[in-house]
C-alpha atoms as a PDB file:
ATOM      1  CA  UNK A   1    -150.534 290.069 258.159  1.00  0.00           C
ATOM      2  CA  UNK A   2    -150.097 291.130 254.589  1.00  0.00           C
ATOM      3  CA  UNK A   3    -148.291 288.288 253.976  1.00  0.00           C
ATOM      4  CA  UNK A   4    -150.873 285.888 255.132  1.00  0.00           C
ATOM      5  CA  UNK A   5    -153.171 287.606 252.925  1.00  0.00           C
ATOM      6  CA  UNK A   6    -150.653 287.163 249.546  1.00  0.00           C
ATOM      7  CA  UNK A   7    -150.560 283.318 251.050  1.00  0.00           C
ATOM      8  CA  UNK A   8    -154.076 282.905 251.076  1.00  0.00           C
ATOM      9  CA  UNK A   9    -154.514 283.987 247.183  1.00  0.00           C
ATOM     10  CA  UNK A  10    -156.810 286.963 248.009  1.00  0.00           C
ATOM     11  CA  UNK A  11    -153.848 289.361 247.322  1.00  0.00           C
ATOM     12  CA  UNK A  12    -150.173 289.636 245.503  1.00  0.00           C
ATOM     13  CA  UNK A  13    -147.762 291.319 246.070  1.00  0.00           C
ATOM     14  CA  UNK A  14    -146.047 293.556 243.435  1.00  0.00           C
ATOM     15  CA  UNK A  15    -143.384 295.791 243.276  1.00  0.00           C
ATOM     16  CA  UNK A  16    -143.197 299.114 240.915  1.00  0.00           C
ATOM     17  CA  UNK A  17    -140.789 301.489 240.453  1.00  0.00           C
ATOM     18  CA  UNK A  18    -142.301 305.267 240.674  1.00  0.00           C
ATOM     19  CA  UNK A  19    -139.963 307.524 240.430  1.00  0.00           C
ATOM     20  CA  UNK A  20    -140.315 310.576 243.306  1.00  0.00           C
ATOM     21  CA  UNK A  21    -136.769 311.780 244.040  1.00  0.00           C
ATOM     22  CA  UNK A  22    -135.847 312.802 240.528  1.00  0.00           C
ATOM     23  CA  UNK A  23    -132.706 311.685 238.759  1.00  0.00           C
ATOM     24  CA  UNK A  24    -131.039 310.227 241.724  1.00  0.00           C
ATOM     25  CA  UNK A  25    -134.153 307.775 242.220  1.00  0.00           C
ATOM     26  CA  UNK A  26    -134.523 307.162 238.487  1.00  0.00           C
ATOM     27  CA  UNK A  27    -130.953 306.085 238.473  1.00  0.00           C
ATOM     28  CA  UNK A  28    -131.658 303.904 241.684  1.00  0.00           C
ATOM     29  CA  UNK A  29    -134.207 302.021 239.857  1.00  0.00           C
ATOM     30  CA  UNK A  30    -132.255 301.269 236.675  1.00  0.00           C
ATOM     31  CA  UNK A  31    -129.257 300.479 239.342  1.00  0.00           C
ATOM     32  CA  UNK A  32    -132.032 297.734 241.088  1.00  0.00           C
ATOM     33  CA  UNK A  33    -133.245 296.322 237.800  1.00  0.00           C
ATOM     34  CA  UNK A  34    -129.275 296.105 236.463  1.00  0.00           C
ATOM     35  CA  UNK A  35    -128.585 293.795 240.041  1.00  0.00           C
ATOM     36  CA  UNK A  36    -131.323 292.250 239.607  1.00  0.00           C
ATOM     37  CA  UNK A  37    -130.088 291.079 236.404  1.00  0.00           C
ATOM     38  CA  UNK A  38    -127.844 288.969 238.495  1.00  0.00           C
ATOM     39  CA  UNK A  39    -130.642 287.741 241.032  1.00  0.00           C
ATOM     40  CA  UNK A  40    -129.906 290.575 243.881  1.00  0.00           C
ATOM     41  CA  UNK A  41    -132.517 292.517 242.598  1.00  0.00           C
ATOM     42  CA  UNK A  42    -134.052 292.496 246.915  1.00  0.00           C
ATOM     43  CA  UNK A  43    -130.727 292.556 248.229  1.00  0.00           C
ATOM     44  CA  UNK A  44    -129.694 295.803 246.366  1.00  0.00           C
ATOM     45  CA  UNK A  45    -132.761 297.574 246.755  1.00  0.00           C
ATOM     46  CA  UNK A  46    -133.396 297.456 250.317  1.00  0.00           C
ATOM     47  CA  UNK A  47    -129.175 298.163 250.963  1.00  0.00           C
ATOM     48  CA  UNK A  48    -129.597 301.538 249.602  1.00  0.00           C
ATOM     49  CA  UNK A  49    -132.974 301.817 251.021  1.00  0.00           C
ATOM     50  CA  UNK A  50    -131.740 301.445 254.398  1.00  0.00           C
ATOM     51  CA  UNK A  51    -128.508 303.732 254.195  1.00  0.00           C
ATOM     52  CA  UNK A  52    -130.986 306.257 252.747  1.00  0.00           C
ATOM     53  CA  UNK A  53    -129.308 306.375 249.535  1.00  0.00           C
ATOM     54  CA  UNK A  54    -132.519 306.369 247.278  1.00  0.00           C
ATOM     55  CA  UNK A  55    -132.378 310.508 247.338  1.00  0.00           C
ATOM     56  CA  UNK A  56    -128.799 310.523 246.232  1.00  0.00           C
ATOM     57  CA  UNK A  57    -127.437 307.521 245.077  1.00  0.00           C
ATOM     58  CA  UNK A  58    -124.774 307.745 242.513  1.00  0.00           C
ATOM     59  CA  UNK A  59    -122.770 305.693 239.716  1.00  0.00           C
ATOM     60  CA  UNK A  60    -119.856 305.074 241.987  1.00  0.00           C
ATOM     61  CA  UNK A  61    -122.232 304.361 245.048  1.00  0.00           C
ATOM     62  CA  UNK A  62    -124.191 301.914 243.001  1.00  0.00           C
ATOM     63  CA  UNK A  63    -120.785 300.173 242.129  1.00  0.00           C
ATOM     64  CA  UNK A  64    -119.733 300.322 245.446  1.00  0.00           C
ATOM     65  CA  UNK A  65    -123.102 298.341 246.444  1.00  0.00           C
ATOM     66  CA  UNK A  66    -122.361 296.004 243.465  1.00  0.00           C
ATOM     67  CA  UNK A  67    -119.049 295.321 244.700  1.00  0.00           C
ATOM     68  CA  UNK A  68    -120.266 294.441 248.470  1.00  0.00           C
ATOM     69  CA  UNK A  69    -122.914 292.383 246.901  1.00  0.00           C
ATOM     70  CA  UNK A  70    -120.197 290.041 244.949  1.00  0.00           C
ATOM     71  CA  UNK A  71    -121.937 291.224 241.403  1.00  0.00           C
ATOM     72  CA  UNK A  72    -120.436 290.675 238.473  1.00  0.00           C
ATOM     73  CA  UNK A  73    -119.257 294.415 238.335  1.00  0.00           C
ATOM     74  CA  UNK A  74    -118.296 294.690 234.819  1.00  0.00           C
ATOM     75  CA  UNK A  75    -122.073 293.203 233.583  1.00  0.00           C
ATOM     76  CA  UNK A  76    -123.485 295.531 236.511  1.00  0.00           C
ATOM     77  CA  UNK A  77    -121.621 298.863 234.962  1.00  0.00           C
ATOM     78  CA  UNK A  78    -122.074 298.537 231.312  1.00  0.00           C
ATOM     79  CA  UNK A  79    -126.129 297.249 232.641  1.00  0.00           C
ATOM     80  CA  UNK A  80    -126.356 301.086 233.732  1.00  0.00           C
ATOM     81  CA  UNK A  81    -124.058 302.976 231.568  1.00  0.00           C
ATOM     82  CA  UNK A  82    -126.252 301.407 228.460  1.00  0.00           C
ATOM     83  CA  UNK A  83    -129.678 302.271 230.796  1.00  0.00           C
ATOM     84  CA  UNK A  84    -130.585 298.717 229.600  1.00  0.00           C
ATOM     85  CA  UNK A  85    -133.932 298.860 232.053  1.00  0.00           C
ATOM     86  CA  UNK A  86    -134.957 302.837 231.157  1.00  0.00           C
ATOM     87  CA  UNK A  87    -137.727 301.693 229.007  1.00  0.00           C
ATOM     88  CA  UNK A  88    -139.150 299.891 231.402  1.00  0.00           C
ATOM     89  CA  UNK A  89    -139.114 302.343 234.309  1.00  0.00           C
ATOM     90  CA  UNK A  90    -140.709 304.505 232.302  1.00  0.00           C
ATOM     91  CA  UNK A  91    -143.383 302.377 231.809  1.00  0.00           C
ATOM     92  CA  UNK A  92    -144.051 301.358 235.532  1.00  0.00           C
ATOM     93  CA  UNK A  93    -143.902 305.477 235.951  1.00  0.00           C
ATOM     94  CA  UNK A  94    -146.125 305.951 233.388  1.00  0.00           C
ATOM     95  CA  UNK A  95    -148.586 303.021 233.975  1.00  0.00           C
ATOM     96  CA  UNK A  96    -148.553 304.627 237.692  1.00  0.00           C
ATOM     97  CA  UNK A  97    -149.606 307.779 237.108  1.00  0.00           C
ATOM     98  CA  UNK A  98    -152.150 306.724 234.805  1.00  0.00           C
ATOM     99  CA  UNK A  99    -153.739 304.758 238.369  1.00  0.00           C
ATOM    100  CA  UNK A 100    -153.633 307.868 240.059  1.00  0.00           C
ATOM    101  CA  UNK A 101    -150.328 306.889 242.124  1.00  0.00           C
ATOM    102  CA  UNK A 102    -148.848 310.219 243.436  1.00  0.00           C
ATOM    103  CA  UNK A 103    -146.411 308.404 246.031  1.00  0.00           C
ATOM    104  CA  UNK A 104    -145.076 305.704 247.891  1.00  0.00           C
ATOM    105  CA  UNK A 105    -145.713 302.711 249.146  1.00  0.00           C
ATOM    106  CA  UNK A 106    -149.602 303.076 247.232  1.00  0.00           C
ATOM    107  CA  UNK A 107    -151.641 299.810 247.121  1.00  0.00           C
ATOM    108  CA  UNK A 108    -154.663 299.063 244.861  1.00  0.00           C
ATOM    109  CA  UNK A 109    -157.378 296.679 245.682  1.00  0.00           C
ATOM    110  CA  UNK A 110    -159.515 295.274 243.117  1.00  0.00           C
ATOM    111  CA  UNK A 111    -158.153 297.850 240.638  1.00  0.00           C
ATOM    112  CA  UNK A 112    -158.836 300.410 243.190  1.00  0.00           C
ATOM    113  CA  UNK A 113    -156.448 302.845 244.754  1.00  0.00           C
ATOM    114  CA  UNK A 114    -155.931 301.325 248.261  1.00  0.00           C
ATOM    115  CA  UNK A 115    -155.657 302.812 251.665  1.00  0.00           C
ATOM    116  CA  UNK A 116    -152.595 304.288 253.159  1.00  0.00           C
ATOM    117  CA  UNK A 117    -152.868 302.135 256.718  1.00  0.00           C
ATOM    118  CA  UNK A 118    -152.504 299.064 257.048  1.00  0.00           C
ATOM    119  CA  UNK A 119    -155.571 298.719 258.970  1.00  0.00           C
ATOM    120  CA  UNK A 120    -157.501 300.311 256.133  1.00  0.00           C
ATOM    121  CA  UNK A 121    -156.014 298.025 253.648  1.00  0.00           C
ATOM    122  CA  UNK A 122    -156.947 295.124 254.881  1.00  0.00           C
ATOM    123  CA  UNK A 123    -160.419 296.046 255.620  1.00  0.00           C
ATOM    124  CA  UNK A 124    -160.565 296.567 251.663  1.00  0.00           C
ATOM    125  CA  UNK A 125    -159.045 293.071 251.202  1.00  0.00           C
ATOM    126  CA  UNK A 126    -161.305 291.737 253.628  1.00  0.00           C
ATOM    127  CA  UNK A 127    -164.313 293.243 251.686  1.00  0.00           C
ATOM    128  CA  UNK A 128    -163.301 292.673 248.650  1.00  0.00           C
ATOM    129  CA  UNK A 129    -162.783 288.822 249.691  1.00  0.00           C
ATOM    130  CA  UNK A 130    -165.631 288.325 251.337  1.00  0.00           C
ATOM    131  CA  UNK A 131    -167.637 289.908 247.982  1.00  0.00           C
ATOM    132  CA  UNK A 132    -165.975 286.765 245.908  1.00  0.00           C
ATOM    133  CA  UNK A 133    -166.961 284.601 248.406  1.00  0.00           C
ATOM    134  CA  UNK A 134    -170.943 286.257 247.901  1.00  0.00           C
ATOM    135  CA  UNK A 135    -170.157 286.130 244.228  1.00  0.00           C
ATOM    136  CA  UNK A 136    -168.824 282.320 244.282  1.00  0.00           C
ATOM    137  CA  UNK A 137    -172.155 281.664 246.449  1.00  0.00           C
ATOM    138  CA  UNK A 138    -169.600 280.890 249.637  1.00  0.00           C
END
């Protein structure tokens, strides 16, 4: 449903890194960004998502991943030895604090912090549509 919504142009979709696990998740993120670099930026993330790796993912773990992924290994290491993508972590942490995100997955409508169901996010989509649409005179 959530992608309907993103296909309709009411909503996007974006993704944020916010750091909650400490070091080992602030090193995941710069590990993402770094294979991303290489356009496996979804591949890499959801691998270690799914072997639960996010809490204590590692330098050799994230070459390991690189490896299986058929990266460019030697771009991917000296990518997160010379924390090429740090700055801009920080940022996305900082930015999300500053909207009041204290976890994840956190959604904002509008602006707004959003819900934490899905049901109550898309009520707040469907409002917030259906104000444009008042706005627009639709």
């Amino acid at each position: 449903m959530i992608e309907e919504v993103v296909r309709s142009g009411l909503a996007r979709y974006e993704y944020r890194h916010f750091i909650i696990f400490g070091a080992a998740s602030a090193f995941a993120a710069l590990a993402t960004e770094c294979a991303g670099d290489q356009g496996a930026w979804w591949e890499f993330h959801d691998e270690y998502l799914l072997q639960g790796m996010a809490r204590t993912f590692t330098r050799a773990g994230a070459i390991e991943l690189a490896q299986r992924e058929e990266l460019d290994v030697a771009r991917f290491t000296q990518c997160i030895d010379n924390e090429e993508h740090a700055e801009r972590i920080l940022q996305m942490q900082q930015q999300g604090i500053a909207d009041g995100v204290n976890g994840t997955p956190s959604f904002r409508i509008n602006g707004q912090p959003g819900g934490r169901t899905l049901e109550a996010i898309l009520n707040q989509v469907r409002a917030a549509a259906d104000a444009t649409e008042d706005q627009e005179g639709g």
